[in-house]
Protein backbone atom coordinates (compact mmCIF):
# COMPACT_ATOMS: atom_id res chain seq x y z
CA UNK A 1 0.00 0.00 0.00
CA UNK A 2 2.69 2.47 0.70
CA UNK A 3 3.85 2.19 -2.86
CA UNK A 4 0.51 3.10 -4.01
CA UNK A 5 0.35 6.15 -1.83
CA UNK A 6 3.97 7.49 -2.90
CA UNK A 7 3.41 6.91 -6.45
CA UNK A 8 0.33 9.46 -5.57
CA UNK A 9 2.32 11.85 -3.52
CA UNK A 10 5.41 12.12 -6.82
CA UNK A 11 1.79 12.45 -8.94
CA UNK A 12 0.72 15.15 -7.06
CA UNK A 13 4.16 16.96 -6.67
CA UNK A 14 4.73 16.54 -10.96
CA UNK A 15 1.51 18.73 -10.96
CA UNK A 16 1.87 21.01 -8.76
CA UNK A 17 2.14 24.43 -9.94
CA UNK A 18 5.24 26.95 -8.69
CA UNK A 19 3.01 30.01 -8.78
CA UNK A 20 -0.76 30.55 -8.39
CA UNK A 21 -3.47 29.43 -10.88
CA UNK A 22 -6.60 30.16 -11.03
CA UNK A 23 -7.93 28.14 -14.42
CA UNK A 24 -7.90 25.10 -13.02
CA UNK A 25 -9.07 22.34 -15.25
CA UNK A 26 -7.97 19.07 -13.81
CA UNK A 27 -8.41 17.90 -10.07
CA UNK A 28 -6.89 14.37 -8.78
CA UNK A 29 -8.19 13.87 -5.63
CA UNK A 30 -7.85 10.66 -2.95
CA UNK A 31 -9.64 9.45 -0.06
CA UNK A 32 -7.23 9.86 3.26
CA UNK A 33 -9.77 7.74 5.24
CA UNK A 34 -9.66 4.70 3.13
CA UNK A 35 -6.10 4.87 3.57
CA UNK A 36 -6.67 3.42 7.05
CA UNK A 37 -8.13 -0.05 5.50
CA UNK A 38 -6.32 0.20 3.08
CA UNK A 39 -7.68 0.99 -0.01
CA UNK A 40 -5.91 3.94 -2.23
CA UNK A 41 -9.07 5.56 -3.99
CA UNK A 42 -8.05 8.12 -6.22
CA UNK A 43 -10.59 10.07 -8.68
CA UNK A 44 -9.51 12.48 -11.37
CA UNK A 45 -12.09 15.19 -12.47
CA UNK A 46 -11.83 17.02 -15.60
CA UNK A 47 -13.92 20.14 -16.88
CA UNK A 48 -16.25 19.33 -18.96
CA UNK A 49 -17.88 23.07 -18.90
CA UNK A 50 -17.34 25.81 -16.50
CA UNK A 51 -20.26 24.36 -14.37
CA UNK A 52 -19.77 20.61 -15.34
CA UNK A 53 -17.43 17.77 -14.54
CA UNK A 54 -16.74 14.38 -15.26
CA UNK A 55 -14.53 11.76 -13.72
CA UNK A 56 -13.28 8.49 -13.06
CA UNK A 57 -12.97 6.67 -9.92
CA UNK A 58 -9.86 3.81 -9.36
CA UNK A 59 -8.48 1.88 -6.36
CA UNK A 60 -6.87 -0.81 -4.95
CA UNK A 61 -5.98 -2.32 -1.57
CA UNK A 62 -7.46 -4.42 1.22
CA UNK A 63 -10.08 -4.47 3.48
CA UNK A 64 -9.97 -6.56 6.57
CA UNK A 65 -8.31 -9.14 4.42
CA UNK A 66 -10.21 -8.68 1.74
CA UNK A 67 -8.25 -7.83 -1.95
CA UNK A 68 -10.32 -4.97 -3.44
CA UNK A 69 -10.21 -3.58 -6.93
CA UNK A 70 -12.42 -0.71 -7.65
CA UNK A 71 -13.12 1.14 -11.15
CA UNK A 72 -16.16 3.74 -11.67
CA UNK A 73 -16.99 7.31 -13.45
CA UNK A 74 -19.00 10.16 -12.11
CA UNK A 75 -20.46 13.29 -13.18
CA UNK A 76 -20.65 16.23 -11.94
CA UNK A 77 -22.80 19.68 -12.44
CA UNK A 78 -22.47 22.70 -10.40
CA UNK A 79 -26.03 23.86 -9.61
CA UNK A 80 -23.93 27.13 -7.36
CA UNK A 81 -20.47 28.19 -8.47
CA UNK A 82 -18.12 27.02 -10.95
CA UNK A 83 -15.52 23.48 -11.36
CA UNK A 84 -13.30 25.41 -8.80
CA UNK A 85 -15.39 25.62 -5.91
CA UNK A 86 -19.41 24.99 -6.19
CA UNK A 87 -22.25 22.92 -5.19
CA UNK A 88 -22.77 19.85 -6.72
CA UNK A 89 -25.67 17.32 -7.95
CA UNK A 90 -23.61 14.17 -9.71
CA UNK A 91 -24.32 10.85 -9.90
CA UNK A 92 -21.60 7.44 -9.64
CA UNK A 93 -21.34 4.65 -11.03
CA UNK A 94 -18.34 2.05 -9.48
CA UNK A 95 -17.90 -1.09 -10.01
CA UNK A 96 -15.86 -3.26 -7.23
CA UNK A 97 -14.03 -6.59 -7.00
CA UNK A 98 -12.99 -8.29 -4.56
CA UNK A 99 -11.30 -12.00 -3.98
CA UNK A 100 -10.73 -13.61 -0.93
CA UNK A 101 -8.75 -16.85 -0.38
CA UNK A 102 -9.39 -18.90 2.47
CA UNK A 103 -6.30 -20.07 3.19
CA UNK A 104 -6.31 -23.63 1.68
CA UNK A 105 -4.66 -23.97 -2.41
CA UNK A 106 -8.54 -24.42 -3.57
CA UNK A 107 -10.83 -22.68 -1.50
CA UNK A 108 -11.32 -18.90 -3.26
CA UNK A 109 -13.74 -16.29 -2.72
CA UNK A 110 -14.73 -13.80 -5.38
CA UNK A 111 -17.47 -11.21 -6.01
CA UNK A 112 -18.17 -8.57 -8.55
CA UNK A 113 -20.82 -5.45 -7.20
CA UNK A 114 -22.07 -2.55 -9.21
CA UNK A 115 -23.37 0.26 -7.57
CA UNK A 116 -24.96 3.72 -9.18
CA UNK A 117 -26.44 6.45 -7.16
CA UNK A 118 -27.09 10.06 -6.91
CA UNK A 119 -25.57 12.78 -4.66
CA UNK A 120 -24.70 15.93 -4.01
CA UNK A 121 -21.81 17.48 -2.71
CA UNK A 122 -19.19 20.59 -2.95
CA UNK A 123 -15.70 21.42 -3.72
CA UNK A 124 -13.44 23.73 -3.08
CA UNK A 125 -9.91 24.84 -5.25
CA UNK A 126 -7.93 27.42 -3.43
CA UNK A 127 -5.91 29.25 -5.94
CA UNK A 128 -2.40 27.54 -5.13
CA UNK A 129 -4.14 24.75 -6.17
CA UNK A 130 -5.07 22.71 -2.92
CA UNK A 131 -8.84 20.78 -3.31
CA UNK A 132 -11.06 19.19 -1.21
CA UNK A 133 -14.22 17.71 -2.18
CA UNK A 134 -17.03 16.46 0.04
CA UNK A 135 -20.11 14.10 -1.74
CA UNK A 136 -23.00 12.40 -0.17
CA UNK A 137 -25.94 10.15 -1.17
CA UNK A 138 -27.11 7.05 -1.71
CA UNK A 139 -26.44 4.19 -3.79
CA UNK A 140 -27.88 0.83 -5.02
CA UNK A 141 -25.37 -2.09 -5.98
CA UNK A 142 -26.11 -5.36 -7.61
CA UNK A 143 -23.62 -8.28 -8.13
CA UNK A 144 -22.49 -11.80 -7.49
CA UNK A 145 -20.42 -13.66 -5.08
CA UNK A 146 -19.00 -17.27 -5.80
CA UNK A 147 -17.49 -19.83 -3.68
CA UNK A 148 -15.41 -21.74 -5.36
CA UNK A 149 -12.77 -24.81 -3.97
CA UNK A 150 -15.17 -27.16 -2.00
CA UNK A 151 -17.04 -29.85 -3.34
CA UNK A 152 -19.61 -27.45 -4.67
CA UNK A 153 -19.36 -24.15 -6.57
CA UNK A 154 -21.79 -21.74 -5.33
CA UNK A 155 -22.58 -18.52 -6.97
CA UNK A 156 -24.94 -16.25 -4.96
CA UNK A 157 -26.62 -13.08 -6.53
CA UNK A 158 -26.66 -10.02 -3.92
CA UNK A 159 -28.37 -6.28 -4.31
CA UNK A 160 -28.07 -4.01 -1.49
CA UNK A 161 -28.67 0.11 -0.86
CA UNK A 162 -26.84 2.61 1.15
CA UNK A 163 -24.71 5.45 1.89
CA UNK A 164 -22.38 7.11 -0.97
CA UNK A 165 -19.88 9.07 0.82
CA UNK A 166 -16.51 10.83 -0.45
CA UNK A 167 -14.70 12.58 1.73
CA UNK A 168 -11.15 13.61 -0.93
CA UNK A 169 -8.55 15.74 -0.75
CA UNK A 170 -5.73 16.44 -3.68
CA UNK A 171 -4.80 19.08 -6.09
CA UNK A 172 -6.35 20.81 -9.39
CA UNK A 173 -4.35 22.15 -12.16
């Protein structure tokens, strides 16, 4: 995990800018309280329009054991504001997989979830280039999980609702 997160640091350090901007165009954001799972989420926003955004959504990591790949898009329109700083209404779209093995050389657990959902949200990009970005809302996934390694395969369909929450912090350029 900590290569992931200083691959993100020398990422964010390559863009920063040595004097103040204020067209910014570009944000890369991550989540710092994934990081305590770990799972590096990062999400990189790009101006569509001066009050529209779109995005896409990629991690990697562990949770509790648990290998977790994730890979989504969002978009964003400021209904207050600008892409610098505004309120947002967006919506998400992530899909997630994760694979757990159990420890013997046949038993494997996989599953695949996609979940979509609206939110809303705002962000703020101080000149210098420093962003943060808060979203909230709710989302339905749908998916599979299968058990594979004992005598029987099992594949089990799930669907579940809840909270869509992204609490990031990163840069815009």
């Amino acid at each position: 995990m900590r290569k992931y997160l200083l691959a993100f640091i020398i990422l964010l350090l390559s863009v920063a800018p040595g004097k103040s901007q204020s067209d910014h165009s570009k944000s890369i954001t991550i989540s710092p309280l994934l990081l305590i799972l770990p799972v590096l989420e990062t999400t990189l926003e790009f101006k569509l329009e001066e009050r529209s955004g779109v995005a896409g959504v990629f991690g990697i990591g562990s949770v509790w054991g648990v290998g977790v790949f994730e890979a989504g898009a969002q978009y964003n329109y400021y209904i207050a504001g600008d892409f610098r700083h505004g309120l947002q209404l967006g919506g998400e779209a992530l899909y997630t997989h994760f694979s757990l093995a159990d420890g013997s050389t046949t038993g494997k657990e996989n599953g695949n979830i996609i979940s979509v959902g609206p939110y809303i949200g705002y962000k703020y990009a101080a000149n210098f280039g420093l962003t943060l970005n808060a979203q909230a809302g709710a989302t339905t996934g749908f998916g599979s999980i299968i058990l594979t390694g004992g005598p029987n395969n099992t594949a089990m369909k799930v669907t579940a609702s809840g909270l869509l929450l992204n609490l990031n912090l990163g840069w815009s350029f």
